[in-house]
N, C-alpha and C. Protein backbone atom coordinates (compact mmCIF):
# COMPACT_ATOMS: atom_id res chain seq x y z
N UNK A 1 -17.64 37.76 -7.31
CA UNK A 1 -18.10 36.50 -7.87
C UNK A 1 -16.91 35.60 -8.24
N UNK A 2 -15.84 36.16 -8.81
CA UNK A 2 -14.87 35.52 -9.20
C UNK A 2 -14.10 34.46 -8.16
N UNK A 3 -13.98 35.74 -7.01
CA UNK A 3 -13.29 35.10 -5.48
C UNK A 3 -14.40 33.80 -5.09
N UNK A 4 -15.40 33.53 -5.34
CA UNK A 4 -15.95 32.82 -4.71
C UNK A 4 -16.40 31.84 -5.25
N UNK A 5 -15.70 32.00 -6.52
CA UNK A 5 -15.91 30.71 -8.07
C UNK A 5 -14.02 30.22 -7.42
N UNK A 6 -13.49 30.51 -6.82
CA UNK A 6 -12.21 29.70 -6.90
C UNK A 6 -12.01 29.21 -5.12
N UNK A 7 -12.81 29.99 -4.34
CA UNK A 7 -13.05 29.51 -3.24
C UNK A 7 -13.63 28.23 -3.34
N UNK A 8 -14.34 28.10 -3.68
CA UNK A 8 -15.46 27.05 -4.36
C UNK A 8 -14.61 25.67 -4.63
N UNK A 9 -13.85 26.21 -6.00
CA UNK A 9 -13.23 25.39 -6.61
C UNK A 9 -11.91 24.39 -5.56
N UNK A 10 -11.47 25.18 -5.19
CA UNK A 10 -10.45 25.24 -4.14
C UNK A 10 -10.88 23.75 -3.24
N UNK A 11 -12.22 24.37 -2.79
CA UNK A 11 -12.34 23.54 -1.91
C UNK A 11 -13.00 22.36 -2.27
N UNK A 12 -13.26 22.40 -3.33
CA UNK A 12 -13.78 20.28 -4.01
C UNK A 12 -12.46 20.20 -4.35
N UNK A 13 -11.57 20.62 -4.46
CA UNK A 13 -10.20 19.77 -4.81
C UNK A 13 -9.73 19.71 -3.71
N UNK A 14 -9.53 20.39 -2.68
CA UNK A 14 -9.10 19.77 -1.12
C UNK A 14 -10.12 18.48 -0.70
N UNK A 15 -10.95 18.58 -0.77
CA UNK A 15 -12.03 17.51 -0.52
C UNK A 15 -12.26 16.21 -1.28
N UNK A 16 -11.75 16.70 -2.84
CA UNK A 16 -11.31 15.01 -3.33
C UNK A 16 -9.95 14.63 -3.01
N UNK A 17 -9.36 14.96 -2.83
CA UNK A 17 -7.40 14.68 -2.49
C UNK A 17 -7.52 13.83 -1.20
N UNK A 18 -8.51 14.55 0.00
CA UNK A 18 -8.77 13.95 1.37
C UNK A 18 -9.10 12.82 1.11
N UNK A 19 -10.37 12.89 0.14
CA UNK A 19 -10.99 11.45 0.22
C UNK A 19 -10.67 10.21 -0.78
N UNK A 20 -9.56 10.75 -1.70
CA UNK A 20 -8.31 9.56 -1.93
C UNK A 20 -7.55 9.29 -1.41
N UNK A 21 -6.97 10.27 -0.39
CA UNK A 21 -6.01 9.73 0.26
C UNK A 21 -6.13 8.76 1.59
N UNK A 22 -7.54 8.51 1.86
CA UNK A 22 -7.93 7.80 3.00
C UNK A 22 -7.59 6.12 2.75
N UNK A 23 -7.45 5.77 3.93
CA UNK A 23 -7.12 4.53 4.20
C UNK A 23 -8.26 3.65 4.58
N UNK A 24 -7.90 2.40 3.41
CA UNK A 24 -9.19 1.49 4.00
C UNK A 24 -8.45 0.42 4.49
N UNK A 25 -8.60 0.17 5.75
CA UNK A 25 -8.41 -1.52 6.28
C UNK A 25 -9.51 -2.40 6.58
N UNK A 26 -9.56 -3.25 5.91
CA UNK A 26 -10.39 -4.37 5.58
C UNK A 26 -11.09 -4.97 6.88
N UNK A 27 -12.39 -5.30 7.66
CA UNK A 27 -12.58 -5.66 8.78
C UNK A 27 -12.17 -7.16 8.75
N UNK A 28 -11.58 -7.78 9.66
CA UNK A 28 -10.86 -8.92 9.79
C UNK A 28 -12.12 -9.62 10.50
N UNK A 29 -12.61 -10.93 9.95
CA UNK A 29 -13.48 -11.90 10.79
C UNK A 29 -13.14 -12.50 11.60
N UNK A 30 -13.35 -12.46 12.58
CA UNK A 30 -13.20 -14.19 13.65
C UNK A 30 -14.18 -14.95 13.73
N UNK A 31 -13.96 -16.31 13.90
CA UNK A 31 -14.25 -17.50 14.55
C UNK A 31 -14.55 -17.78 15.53
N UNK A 32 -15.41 -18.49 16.51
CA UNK A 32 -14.66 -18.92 17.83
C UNK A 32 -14.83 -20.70 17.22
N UNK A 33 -13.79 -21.76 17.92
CA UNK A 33 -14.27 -22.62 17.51
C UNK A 33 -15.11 -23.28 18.68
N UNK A 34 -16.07 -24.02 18.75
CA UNK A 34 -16.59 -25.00 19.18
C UNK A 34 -17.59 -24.03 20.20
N UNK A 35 -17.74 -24.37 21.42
CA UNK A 35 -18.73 -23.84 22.09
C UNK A 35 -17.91 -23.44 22.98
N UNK A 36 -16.37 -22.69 23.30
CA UNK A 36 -15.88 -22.49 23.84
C UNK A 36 -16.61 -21.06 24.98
N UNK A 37 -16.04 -20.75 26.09
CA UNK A 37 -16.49 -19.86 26.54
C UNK A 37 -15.90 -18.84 26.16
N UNK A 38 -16.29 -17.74 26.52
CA UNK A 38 -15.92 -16.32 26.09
C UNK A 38 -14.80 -15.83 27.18
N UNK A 39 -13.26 -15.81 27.27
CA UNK A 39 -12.34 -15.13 27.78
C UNK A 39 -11.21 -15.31 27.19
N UNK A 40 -10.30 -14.47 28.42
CA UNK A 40 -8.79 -14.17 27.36
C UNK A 40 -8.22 -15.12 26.36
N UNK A 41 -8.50 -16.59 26.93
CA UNK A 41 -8.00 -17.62 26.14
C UNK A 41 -8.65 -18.41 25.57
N UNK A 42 -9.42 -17.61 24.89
CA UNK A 42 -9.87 -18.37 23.91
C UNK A 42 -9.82 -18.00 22.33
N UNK A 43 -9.40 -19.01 21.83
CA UNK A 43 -8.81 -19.32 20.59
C UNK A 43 -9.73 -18.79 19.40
N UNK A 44 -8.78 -17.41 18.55
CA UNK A 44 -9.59 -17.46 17.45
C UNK A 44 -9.24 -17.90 16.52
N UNK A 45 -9.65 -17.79 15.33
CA UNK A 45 -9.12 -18.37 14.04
C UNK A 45 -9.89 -17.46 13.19
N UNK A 46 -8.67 -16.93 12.34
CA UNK A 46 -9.03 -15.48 11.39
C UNK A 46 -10.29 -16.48 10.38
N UNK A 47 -11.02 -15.70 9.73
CA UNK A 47 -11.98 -15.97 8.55
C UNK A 47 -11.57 -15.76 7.43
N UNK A 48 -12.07 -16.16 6.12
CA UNK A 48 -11.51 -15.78 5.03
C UNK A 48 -12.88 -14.89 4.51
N UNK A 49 -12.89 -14.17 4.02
CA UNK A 49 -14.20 -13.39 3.21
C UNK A 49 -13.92 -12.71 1.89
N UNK A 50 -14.67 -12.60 0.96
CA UNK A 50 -15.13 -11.99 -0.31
C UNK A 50 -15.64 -10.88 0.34
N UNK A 51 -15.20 -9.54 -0.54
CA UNK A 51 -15.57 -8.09 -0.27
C UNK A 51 -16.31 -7.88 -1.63
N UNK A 52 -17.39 -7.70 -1.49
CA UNK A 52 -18.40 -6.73 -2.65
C UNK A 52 -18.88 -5.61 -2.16
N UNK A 53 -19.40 -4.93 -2.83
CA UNK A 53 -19.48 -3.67 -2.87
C UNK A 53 -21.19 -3.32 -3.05
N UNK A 54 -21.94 -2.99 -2.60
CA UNK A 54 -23.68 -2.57 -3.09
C UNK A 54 -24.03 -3.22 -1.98
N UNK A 55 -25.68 -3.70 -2.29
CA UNK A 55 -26.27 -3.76 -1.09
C UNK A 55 -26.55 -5.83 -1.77
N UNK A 56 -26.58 -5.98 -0.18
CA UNK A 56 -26.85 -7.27 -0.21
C UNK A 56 -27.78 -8.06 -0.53
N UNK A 57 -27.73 -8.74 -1.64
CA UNK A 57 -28.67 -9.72 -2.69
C UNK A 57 -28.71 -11.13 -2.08
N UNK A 58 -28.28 -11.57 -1.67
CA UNK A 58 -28.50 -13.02 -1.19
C UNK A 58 -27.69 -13.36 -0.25
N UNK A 59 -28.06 -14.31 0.41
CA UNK A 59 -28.01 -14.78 1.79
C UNK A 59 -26.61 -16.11 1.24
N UNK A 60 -25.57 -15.89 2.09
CA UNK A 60 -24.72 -17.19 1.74
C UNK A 60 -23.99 -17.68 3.11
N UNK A 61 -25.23 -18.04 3.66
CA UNK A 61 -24.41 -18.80 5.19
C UNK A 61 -24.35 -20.19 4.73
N UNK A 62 -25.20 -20.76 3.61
CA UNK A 62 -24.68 -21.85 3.17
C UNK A 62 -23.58 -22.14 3.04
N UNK A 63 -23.08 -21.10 1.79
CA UNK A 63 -21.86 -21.03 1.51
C UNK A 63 -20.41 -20.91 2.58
N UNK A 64 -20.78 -20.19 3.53
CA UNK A 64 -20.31 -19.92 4.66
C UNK A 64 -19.78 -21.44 5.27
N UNK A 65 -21.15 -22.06 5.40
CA UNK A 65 -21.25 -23.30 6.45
C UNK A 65 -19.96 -23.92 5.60
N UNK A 66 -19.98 -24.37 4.39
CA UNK A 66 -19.60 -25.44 3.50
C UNK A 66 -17.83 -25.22 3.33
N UNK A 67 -17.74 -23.89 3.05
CA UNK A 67 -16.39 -23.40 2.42
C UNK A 67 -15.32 -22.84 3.51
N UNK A 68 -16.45 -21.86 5.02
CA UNK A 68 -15.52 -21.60 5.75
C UNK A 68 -15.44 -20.31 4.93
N UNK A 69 -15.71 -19.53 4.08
CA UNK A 69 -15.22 -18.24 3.37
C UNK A 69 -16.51 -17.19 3.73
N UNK A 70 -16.93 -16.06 4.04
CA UNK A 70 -17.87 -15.25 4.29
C UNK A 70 -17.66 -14.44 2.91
N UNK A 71 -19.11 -13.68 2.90
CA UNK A 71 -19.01 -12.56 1.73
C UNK A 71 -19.32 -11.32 2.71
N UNK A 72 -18.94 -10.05 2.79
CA UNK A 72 -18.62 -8.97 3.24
C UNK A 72 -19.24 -8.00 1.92
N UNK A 73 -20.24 -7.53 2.52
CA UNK A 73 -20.34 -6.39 1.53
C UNK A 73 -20.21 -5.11 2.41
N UNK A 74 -20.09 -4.26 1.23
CA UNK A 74 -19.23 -2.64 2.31
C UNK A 74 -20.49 -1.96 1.28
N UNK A 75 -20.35 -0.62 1.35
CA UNK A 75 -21.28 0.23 0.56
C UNK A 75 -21.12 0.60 -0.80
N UNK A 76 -21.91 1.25 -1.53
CA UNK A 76 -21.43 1.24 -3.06
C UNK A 76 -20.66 2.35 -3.36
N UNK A 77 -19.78 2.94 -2.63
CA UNK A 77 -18.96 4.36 -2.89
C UNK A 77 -17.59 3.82 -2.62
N UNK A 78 -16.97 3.38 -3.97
CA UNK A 78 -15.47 2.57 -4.04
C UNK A 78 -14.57 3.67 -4.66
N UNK A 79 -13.69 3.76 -3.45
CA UNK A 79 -12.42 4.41 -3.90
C UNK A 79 -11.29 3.72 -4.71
N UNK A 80 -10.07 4.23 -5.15
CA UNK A 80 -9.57 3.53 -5.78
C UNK A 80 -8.80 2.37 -5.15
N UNK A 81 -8.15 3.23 -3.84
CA UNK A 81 -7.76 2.37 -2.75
C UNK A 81 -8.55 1.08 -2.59
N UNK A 82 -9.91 1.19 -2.06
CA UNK A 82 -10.43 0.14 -1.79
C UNK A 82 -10.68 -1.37 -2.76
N UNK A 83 -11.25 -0.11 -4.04
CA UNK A 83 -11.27 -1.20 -5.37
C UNK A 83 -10.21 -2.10 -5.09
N UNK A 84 -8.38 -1.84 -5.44
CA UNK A 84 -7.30 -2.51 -4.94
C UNK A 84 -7.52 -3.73 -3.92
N UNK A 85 -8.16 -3.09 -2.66
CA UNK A 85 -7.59 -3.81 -2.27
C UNK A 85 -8.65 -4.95 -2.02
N UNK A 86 -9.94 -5.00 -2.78
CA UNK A 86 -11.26 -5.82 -2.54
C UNK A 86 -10.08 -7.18 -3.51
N UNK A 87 -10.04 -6.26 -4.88
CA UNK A 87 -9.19 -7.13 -5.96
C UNK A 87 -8.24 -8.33 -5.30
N UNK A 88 -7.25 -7.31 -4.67
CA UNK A 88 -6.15 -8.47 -4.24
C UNK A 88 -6.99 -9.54 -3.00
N UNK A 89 -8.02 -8.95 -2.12
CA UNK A 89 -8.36 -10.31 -1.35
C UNK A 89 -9.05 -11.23 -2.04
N UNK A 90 -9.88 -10.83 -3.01
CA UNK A 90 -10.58 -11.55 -3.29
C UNK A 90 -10.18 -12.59 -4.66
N UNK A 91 -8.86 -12.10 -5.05
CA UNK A 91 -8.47 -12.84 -5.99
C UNK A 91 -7.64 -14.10 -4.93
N UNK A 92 -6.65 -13.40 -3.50
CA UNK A 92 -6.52 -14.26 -2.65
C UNK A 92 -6.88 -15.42 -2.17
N UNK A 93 -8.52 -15.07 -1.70
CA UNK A 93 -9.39 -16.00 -1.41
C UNK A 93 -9.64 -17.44 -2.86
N UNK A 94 -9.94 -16.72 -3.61
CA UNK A 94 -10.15 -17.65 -4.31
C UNK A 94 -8.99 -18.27 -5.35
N UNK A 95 -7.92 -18.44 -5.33
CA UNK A 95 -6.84 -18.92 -4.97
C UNK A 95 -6.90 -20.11 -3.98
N UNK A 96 -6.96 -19.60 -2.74
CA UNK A 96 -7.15 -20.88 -1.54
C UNK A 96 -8.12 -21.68 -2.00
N UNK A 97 -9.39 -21.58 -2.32
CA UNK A 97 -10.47 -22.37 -2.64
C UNK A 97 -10.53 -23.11 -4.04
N UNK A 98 -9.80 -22.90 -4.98
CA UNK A 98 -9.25 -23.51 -6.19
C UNK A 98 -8.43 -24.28 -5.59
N UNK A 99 -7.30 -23.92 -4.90
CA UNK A 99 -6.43 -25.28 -4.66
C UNK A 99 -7.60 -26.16 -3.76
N UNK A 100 -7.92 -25.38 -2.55
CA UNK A 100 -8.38 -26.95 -1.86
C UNK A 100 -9.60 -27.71 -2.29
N UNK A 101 -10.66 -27.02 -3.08
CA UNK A 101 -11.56 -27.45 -3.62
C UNK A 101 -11.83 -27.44 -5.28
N UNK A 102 -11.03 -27.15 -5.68
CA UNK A 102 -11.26 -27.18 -7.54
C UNK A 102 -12.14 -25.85 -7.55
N UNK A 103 -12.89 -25.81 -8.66
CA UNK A 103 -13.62 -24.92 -9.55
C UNK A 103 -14.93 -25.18 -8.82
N UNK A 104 -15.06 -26.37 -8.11
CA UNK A 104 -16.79 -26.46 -7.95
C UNK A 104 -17.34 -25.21 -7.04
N UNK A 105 -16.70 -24.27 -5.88
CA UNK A 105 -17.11 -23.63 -5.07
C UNK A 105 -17.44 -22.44 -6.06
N UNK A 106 -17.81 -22.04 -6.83
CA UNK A 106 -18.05 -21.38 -7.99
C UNK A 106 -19.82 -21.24 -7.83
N UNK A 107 -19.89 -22.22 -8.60
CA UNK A 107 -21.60 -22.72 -8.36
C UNK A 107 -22.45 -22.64 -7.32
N UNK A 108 -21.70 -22.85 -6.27
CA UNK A 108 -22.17 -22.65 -4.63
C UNK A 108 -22.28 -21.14 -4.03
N UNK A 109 -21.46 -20.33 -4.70
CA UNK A 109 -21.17 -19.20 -4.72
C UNK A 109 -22.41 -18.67 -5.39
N UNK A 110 -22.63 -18.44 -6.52
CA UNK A 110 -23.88 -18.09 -7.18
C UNK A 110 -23.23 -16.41 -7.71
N UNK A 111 -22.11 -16.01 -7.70
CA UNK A 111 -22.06 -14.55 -7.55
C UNK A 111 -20.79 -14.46 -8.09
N UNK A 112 -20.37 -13.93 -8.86
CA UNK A 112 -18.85 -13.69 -9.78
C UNK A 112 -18.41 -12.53 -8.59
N UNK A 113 -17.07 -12.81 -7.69
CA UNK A 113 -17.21 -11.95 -6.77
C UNK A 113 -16.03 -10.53 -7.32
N UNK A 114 -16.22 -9.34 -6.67
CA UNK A 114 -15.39 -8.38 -7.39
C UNK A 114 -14.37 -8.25 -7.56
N UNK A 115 -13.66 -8.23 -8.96
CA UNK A 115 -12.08 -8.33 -9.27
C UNK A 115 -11.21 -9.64 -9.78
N UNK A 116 -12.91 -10.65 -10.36
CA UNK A 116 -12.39 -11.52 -10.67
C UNK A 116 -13.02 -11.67 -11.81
């Protein structure tokens, strides 16, 4: 019983170490602009997006249309890694949108986004 109380043990601590030590890279949006066709040369232009975390509450292609910024939600199982790094984009993002638009994209938003 003993051997198999530390077998046990053993192995949820190999299994949380794995699953902190994993790497999250953020999915990157594209653009296309205009009605361009679809081949090698055609021009993207990265997106900006808000990362939350849970399941998706409201619809913001408005927001989308207006600001050019997407909201990205991922699932509700946040590592510490990820927490990080939702924080730094999303404090990023909204940064850009304070300078070019003031405080009003706030309201349009409807959603205090995570890490801010």
């Amino acid at each position: 019983m003993n051997l198999f109380t530390t077998i046990s043990f053993s192995l949820i601590i190999f299994s949380s170490i794995s699953i902190s030590a994993q790497e999250y890279n953020p999915v990157i949006l594209e653009a296309k602009k205009g009605n361009e066709k679809q081949n090698a040369s055609t021009k993207k232009e990265e997106m900006k997006y808000f990362l939350q975390f849970g399941m998706m509450s409201r619809n913001h292609d408005s927001f989308k249309q207006k600001y050019g910024v997407h909201v990205l939600y991922e699932n509700c199982v946040i590592t510490p890694f990820m927490s990080e790094k939702a924080k730094k984009n999303n404090q990023e993002v909204a940064q850009y949108l304070n300078k070019k638009y003031g405080e009003s994209w706030k309201k349009d938003l409807e959603i205090i986004p995570y890490g801010l």
